[in-house]
C-alpha atoms as a PDB file:
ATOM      1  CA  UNK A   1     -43.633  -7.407 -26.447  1.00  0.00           C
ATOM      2  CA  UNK A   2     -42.275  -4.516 -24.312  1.00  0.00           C
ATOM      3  CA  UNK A   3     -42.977  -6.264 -21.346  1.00  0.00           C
ATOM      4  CA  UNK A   4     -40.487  -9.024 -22.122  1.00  0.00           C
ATOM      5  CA  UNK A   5     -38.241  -6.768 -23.365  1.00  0.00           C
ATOM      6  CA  UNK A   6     -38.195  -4.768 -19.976  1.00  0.00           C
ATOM      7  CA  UNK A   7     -38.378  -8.418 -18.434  1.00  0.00           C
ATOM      8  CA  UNK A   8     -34.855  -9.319 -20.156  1.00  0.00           C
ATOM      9  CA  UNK A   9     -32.943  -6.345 -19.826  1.00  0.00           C
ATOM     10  CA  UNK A  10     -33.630  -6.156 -16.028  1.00  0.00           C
ATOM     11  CA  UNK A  11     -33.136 -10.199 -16.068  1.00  0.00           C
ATOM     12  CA  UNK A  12     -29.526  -9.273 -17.348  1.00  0.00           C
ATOM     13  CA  UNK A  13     -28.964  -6.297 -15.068  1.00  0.00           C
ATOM     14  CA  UNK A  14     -29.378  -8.300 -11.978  1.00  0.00           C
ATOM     15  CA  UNK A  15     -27.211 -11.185 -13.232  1.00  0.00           C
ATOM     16  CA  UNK A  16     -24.423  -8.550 -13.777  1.00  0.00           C
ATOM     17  CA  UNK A  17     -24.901  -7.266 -10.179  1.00  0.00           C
ATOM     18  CA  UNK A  18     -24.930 -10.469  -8.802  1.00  0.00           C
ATOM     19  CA  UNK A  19     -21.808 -11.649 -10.410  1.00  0.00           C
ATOM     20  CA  UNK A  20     -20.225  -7.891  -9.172  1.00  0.00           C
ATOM     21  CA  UNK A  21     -20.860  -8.877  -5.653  1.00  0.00           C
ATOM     22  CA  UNK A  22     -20.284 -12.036  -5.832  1.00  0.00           C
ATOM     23  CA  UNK A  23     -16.677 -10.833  -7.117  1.00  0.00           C
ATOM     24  CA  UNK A  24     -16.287  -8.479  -3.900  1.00  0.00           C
ATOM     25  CA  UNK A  25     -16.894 -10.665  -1.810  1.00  0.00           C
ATOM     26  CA  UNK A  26     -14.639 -13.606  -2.930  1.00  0.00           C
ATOM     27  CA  UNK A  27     -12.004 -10.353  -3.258  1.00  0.00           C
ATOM     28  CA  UNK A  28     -12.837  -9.032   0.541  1.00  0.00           C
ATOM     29  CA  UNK A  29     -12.708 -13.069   2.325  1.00  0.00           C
ATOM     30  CA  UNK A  30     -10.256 -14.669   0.456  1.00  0.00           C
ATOM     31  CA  UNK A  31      -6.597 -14.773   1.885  1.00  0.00           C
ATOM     32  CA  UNK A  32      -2.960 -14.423   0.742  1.00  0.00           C
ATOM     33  CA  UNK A  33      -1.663 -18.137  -0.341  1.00  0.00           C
ATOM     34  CA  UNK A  34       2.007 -17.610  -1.689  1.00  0.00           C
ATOM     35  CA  UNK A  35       3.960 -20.097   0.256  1.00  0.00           C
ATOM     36  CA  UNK A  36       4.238 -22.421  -3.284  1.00  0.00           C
ATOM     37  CA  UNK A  37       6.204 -19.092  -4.180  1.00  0.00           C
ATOM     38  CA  UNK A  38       8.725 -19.267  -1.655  1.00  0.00           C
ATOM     39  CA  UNK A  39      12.530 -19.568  -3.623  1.00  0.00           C
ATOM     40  CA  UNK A  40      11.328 -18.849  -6.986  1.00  0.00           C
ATOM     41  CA  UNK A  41      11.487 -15.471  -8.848  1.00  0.00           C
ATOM     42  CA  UNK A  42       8.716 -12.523  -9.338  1.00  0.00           C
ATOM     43  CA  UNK A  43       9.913  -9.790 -11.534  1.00  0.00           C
ATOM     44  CA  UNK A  44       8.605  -6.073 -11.155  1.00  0.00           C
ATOM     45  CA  UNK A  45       8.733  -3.312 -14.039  1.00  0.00           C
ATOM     46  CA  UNK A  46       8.783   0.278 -12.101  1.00  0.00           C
ATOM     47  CA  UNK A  47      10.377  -1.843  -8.704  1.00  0.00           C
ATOM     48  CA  UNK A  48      11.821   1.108  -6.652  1.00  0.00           C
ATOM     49  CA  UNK A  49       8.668   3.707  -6.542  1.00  0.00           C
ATOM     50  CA  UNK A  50       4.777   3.367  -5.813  1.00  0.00           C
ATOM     51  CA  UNK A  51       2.775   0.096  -6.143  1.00  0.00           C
ATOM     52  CA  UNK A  52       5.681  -1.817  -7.432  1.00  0.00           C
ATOM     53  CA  UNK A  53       7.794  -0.864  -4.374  1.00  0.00           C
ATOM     54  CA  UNK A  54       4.558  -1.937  -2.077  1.00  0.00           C
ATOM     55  CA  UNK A  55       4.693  -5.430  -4.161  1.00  0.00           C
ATOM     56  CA  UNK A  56       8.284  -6.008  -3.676  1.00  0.00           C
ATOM     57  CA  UNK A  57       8.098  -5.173   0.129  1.00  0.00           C
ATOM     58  CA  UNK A  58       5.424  -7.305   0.417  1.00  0.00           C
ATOM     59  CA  UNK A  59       6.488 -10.477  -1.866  1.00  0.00           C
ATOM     60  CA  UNK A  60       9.582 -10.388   0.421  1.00  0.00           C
ATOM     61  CA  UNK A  61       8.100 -11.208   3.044  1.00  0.00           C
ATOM     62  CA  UNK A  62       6.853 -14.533   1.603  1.00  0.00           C
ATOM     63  CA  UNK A  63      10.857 -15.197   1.056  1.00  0.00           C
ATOM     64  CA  UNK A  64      10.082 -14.951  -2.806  1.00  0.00           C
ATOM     65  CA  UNK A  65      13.146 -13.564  -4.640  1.00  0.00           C
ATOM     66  CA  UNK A  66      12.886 -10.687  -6.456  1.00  0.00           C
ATOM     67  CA  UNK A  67      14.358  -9.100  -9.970  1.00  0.00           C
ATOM     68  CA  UNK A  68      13.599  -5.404  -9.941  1.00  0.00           C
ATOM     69  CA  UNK A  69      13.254  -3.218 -13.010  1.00  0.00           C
ATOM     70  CA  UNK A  70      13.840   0.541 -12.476  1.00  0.00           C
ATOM     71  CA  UNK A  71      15.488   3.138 -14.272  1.00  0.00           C
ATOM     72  CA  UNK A  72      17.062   3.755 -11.348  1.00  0.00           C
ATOM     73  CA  UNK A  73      20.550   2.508 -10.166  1.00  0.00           C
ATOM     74  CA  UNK A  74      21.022   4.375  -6.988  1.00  0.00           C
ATOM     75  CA  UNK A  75      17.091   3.328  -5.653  1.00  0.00           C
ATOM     76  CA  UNK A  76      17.569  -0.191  -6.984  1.00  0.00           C
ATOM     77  CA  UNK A  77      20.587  -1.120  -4.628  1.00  0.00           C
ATOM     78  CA  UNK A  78      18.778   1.196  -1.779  1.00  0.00           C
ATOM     79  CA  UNK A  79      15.820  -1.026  -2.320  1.00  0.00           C
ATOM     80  CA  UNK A  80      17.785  -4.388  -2.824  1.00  0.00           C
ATOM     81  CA  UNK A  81      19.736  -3.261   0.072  1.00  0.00           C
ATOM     82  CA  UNK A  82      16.712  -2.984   2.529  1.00  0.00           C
ATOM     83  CA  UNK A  83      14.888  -5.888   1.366  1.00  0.00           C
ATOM     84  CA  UNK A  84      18.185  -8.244   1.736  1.00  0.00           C
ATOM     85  CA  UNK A  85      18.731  -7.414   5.211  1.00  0.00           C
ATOM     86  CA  UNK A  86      15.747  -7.708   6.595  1.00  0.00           C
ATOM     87  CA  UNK A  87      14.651 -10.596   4.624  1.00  0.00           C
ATOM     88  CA  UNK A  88      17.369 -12.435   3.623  1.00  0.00           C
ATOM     89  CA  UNK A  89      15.931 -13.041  -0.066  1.00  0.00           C
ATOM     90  CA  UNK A  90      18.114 -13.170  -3.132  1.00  0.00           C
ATOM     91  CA  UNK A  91      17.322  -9.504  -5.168  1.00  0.00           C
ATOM     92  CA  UNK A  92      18.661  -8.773  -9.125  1.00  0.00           C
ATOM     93  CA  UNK A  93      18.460  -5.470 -10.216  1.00  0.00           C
ATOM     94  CA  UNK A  94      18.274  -4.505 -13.588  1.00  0.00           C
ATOM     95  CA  UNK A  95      18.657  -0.338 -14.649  1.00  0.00           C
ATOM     96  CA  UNK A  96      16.676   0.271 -17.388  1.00  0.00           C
ATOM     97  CA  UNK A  97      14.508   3.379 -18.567  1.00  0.00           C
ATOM     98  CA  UNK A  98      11.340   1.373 -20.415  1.00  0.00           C
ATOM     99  CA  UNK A  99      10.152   5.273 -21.480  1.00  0.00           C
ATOM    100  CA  UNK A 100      12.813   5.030 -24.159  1.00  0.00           C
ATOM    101  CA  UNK A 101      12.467   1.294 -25.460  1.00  0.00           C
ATOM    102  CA  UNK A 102      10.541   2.395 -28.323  1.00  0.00           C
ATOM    103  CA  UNK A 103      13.138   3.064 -30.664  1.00  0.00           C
ATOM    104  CA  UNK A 104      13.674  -0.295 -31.063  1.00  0.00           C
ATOM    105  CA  UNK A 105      11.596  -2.137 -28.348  1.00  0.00           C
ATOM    106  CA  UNK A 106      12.317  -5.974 -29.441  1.00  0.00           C
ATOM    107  CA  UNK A 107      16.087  -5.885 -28.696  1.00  0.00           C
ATOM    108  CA  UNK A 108      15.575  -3.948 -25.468  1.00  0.00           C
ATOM    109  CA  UNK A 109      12.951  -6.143 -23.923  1.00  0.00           C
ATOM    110  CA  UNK A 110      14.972  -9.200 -25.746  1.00  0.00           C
ATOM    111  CA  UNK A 111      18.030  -7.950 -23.486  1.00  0.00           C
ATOM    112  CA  UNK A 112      15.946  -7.614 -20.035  1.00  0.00           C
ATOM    113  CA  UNK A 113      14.808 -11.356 -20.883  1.00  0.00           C
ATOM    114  CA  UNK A 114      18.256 -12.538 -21.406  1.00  0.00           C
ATOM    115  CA  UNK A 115      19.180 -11.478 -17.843  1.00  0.00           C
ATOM    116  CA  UNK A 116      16.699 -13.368 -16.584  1.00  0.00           C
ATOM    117  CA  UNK A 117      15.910 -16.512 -18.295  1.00  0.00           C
ATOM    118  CA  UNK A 118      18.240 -18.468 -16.252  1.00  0.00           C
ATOM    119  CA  UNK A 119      15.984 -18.027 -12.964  1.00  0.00           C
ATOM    120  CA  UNK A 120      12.564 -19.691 -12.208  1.00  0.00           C
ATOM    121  CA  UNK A 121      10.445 -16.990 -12.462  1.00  0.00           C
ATOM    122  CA  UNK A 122       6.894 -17.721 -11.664  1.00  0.00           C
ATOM    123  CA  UNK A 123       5.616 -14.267 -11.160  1.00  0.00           C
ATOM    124  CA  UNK A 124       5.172 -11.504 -13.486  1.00  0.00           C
ATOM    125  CA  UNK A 125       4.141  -8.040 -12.467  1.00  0.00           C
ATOM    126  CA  UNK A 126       3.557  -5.285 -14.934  1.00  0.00           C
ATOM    127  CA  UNK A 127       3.627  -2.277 -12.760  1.00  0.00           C
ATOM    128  CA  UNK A 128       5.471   0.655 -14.845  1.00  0.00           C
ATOM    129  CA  UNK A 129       3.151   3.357 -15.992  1.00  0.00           C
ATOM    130  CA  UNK A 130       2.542   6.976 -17.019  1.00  0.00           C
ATOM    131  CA  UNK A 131       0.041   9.059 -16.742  1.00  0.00           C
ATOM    132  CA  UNK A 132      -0.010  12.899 -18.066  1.00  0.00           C
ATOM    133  CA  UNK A 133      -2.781  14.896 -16.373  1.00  0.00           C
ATOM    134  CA  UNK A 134      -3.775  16.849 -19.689  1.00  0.00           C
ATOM    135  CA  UNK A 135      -6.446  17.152 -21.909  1.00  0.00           C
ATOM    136  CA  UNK A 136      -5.983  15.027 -24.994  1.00  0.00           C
ATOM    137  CA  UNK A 137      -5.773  18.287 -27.634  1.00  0.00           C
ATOM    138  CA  UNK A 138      -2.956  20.059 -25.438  1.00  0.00           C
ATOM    139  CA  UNK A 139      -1.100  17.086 -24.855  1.00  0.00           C
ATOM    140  CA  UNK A 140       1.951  16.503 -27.001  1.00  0.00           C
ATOM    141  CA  UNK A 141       3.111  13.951 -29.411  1.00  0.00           C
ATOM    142  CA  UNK A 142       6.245  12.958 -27.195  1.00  0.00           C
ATOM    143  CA  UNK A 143       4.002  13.260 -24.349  1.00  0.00           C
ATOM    144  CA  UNK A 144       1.710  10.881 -26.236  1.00  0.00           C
ATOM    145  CA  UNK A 145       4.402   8.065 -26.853  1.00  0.00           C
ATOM    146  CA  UNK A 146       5.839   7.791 -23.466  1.00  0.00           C
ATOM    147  CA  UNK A 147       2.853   7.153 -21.705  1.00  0.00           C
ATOM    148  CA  UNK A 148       1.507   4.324 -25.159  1.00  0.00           C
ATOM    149  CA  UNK A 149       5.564   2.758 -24.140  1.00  0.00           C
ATOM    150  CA  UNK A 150       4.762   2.757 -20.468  1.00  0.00           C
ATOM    151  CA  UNK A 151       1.532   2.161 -20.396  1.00  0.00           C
ATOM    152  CA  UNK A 152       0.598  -0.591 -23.507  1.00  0.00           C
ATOM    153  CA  UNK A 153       4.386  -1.538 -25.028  1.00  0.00           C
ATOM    154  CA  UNK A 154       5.807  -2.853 -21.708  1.00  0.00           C
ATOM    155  CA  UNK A 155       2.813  -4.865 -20.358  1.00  0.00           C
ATOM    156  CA  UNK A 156       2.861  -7.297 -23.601  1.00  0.00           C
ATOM    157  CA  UNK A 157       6.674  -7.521 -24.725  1.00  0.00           C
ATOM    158  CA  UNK A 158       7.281  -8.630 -21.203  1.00  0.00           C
ATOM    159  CA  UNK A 159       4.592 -10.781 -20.746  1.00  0.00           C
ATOM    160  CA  UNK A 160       5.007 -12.389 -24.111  1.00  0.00           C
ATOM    161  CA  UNK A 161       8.663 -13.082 -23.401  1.00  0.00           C
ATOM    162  CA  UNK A 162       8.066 -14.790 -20.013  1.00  0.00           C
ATOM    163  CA  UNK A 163       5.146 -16.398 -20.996  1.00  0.00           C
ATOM    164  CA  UNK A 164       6.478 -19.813 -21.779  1.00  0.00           C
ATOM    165  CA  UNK A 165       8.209 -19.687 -18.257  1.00  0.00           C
ATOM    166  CA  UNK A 166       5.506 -19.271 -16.709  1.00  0.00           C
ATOM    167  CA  UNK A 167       3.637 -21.599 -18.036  1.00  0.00           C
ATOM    168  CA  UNK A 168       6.808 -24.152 -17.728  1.00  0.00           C
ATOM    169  CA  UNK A 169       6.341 -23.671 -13.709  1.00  0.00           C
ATOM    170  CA  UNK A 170       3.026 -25.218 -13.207  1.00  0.00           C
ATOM    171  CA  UNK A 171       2.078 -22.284 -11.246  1.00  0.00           C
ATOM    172  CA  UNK A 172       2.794 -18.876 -13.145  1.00  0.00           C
ATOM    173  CA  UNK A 173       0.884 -15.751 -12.153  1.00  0.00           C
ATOM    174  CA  UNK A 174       0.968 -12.589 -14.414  1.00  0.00           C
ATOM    175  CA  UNK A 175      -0.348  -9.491 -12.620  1.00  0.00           C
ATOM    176  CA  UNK A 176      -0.805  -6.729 -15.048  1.00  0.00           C
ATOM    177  CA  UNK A 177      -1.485  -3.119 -12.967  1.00  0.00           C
ATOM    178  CA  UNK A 178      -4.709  -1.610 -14.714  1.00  0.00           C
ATOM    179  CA  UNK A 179      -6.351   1.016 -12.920  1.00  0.00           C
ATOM    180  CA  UNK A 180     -10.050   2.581 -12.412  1.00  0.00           C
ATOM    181  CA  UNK A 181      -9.585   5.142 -15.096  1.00  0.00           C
ATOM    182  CA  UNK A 182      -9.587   2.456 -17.501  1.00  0.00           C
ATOM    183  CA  UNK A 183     -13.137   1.434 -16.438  1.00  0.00           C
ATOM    184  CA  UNK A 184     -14.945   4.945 -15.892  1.00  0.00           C
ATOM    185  CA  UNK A 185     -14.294   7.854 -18.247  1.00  0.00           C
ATOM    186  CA  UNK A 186     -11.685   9.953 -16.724  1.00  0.00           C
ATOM    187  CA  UNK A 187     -11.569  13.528 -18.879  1.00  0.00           C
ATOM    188  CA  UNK A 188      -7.848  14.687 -18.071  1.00  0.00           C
ATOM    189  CA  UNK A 189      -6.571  11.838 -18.820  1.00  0.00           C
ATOM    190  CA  UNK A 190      -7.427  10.049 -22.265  1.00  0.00           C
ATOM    191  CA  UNK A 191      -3.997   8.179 -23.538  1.00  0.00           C
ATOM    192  CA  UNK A 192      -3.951   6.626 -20.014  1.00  0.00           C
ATOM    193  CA  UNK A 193      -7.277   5.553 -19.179  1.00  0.00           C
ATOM    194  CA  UNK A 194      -7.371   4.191 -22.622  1.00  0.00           C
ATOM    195  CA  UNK A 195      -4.057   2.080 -21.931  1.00  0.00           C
ATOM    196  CA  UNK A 196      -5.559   0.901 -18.584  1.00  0.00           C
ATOM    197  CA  UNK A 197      -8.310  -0.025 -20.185  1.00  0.00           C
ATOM    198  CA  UNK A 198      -6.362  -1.956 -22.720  1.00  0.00           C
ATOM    199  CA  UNK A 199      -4.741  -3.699 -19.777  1.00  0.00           C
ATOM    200  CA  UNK A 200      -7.869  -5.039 -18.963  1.00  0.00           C
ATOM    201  CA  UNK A 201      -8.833  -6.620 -22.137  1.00  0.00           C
ATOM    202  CA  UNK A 202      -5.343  -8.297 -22.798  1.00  0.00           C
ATOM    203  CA  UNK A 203      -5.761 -10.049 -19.239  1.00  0.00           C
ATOM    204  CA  UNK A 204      -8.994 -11.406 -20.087  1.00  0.00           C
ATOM    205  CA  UNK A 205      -7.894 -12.709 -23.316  1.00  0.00           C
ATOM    206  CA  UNK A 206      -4.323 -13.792 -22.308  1.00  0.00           C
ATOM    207  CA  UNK A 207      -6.089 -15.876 -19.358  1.00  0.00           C
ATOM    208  CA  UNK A 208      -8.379 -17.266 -21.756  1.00  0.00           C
ATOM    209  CA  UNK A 209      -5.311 -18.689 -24.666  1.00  0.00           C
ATOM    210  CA  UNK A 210      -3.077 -19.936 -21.803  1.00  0.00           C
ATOM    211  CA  UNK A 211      -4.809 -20.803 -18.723  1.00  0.00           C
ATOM    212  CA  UNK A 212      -2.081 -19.622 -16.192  1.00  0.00           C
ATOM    213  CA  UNK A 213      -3.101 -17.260 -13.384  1.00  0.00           C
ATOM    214  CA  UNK A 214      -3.655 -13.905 -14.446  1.00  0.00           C
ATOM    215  CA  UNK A 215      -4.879 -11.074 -12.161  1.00  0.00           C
ATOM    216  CA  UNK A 216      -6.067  -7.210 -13.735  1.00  0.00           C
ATOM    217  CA  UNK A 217      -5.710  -5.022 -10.936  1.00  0.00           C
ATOM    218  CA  UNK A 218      -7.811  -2.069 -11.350  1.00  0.00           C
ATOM    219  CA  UNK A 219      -7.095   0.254  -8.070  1.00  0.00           C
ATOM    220  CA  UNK A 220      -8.885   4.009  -7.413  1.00  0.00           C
ATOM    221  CA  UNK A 221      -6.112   6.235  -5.317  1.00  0.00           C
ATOM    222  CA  UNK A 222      -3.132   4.718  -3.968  1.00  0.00           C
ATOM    223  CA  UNK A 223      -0.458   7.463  -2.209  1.00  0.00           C
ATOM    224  CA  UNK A 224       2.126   7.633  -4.820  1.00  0.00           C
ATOM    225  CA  UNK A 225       4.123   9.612  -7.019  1.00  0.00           C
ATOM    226  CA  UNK A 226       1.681   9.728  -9.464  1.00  0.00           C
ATOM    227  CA  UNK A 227      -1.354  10.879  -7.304  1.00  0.00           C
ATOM    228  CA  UNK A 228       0.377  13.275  -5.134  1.00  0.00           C
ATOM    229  CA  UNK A 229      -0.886  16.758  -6.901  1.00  0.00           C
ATOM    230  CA  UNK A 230      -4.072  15.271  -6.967  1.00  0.00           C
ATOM    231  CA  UNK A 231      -6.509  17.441  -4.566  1.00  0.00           C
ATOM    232  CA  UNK A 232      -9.023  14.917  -3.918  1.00  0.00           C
ATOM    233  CA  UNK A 233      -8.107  11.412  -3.012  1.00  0.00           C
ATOM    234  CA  UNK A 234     -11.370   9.740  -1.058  1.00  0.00           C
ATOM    235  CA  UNK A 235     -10.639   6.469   0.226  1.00  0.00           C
ATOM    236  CA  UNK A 236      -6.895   6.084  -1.285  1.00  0.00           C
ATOM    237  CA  UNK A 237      -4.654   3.358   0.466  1.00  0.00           C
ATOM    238  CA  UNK A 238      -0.976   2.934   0.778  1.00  0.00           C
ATOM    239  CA  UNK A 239       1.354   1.293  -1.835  1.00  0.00           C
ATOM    240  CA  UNK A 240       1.623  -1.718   0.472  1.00  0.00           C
ATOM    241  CA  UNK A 241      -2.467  -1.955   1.458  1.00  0.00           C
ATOM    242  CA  UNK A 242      -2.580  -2.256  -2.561  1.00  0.00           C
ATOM    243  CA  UNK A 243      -0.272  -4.924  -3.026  1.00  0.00           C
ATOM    244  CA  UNK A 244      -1.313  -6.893  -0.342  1.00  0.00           C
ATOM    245  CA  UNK A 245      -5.086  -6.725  -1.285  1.00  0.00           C
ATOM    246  CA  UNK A 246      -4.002  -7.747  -4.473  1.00  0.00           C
ATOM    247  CA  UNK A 247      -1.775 -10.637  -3.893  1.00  0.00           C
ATOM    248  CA  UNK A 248      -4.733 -12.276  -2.039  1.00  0.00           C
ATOM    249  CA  UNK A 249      -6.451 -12.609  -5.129  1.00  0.00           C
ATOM    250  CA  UNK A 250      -4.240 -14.370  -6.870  1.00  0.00           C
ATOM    251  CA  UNK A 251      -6.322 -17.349  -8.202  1.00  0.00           C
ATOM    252  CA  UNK A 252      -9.405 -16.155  -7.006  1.00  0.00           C
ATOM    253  CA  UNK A 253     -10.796 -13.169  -9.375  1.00  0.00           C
ATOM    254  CA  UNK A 254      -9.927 -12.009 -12.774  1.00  0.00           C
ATOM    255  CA  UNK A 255     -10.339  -8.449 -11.836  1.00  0.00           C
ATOM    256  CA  UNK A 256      -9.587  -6.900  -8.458  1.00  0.00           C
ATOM    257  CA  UNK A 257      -9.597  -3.251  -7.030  1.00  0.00           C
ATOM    258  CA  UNK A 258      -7.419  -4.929  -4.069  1.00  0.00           C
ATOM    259  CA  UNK A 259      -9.228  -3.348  -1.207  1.00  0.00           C
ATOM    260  CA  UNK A 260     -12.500  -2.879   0.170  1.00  0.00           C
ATOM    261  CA  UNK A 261     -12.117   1.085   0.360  1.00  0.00           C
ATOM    262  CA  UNK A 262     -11.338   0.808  -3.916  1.00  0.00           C
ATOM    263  CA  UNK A 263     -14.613  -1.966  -4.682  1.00  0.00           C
ATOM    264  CA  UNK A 264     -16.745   1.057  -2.706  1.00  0.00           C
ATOM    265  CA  UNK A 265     -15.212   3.886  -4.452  1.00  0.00           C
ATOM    266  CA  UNK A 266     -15.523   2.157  -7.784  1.00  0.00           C
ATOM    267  CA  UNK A 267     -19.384   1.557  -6.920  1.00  0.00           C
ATOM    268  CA  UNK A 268     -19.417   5.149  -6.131  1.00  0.00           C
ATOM    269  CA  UNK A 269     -17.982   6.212  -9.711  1.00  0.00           C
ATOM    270  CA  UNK A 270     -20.621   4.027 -11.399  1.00  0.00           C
ATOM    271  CA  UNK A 271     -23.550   5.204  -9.498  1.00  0.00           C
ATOM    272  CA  UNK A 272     -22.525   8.879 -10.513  1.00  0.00           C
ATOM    273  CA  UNK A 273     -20.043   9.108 -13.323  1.00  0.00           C
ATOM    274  CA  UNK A 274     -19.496  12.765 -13.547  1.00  0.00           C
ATOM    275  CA  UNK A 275     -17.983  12.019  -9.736  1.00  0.00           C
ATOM    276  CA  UNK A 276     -15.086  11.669 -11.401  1.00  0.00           C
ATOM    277  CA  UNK A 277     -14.479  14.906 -12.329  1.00  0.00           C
ATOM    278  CA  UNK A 278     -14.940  16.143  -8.651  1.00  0.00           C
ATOM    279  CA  UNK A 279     -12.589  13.078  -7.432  1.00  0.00           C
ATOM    280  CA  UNK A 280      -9.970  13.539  -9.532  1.00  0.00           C
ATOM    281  CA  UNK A 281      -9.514  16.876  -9.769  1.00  0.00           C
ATOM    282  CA  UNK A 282      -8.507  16.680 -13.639  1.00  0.00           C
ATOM    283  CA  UNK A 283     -10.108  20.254 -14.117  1.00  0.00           C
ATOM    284  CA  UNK A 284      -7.008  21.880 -13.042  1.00  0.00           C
ATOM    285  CA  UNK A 285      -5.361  20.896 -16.325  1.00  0.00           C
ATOM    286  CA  UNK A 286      -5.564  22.246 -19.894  1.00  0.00           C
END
């Protein structure tokens, strides 16, 4: 009895690796195919900083026009500024601070829809975020709420409001910016990782009800605002590496660490889970 036991569980365990590499390497061959994009609309939360500021540089270049969310108003016309001249794309900026949306979060994501629904907008990218490098018990309430706003209210009031757009267009794409936190235990860091890993699960299930394109990007350490008093950052990648790796896998994989440097850093974290304490360097916080 133990035998088959032993026999199923490592029957299973192999079939999960399999379908992990078989994942990689559909992420690491496959190419960028956005030129059905070219004159429509992608919308970014958190446009003018980080990995949404690598996605608009690099959706620009495939002459897709952009509407850029920031809180902002002096980076959003730098940005919109930049990204007109060189490539000639039509940009709309929109100044909003999402951090303070939840006092009454339907009319303020209600408005930012309103702006837009005019536009064909066949990309959606949930990039805004927060992430307070505390432990959980010394971390305060207001703390608490921003980074549950950032992190969990903007990804579905936007993507439920431009849902039916998307899904009008034949060829919508929702890209919802998870992280590796929410897949490996990251002490330092509970509200987020939990919200990342929330970001996960809605993908999957949002995929599953409306059979548009959606991609969960889960990266490891990309050189942003956000990482920058972190003391150890193995294998981290630009803002525009990320965006890049990711936009390739539009279509391809549910789930993508965009780049081959995050797929071998995530294998890294699973092999040895308390390397995540070293990595991220969380211990410097109380």
């Amino acid at each position: 009895m133990m035998d088959y036991l032993f026999f199923f569980i490592g029957f299973f365990v192999v079939i999960r690796c399999m379908f992990y590499i078989s994942t990689v390497l559909i992420s690491l061959t496959s190419k960028a195919s956005l030129s059905t994009y070219e004159n429509t609309w992608a919308i970014i939360t958190g446009a003018t900083d980080g990995i949404g500021l690598g996605f608009a540089c690099e959706l620009a270049k495939h002459k897709i026009n952009l509407i850029l969310i920031s809180r902002s108003n002096e980076k959003l016309d730098k940005v919109a500024s930049d990204l007109k001249s060189i490539h000639g794309i039509q940009i709309k900026t929109i100044a909003k601070d999402l951090n303070s949306f939840h006092k009454n979060p339907i009319s303020e994501f209600l408005a930012i829809y309103n702006l837009c629904k005019d536009l064909k907008i066949t990309i959606l990218i949930n990039n805004v975020g927060l992430c307070v490098k505390k432990k959980f018990l010394y971390t305060s309430l207001d703390k608490i709420l921003e980074q549950i706003v950032l992190n969990t209210f903007s990804i579905v009031f936007m993507t439920q409001l431009f849902i039916d757009d998307l899904q009008k267009s034949n060829n919508g794409v929702v890209i919802n910016i998870s992280s590796i936190a929410g897949l490996i235990p990251s002490p330092g860091a509970c509200v987020y990782a939990a919200g990342k890993s929330f970001d996960e699960i809605f993908s999957r299930v949002l995929q599953e009800e409306t059979q548009i394109k959606v991609l969960c990007l889960q990266p490891s350490f990309v050189e942003t605002k956000m990482t920058k008093d972190f003391k150890y950052k193995p294998l981290s990648i630009s803002k525009e590496e990320c965006a890049k790796g990711c936009l390739k896998d539009i279509g391809k994989v549910m789930c993508s660490s965009g780049n081959y440097k995050h797929w071998v850093s995530y294998t890294l974290m699973i092999m040895t889970r308390d390397f995540i304490k070293m990595l991220s360097g969380f211990s410097d916080y109380v």
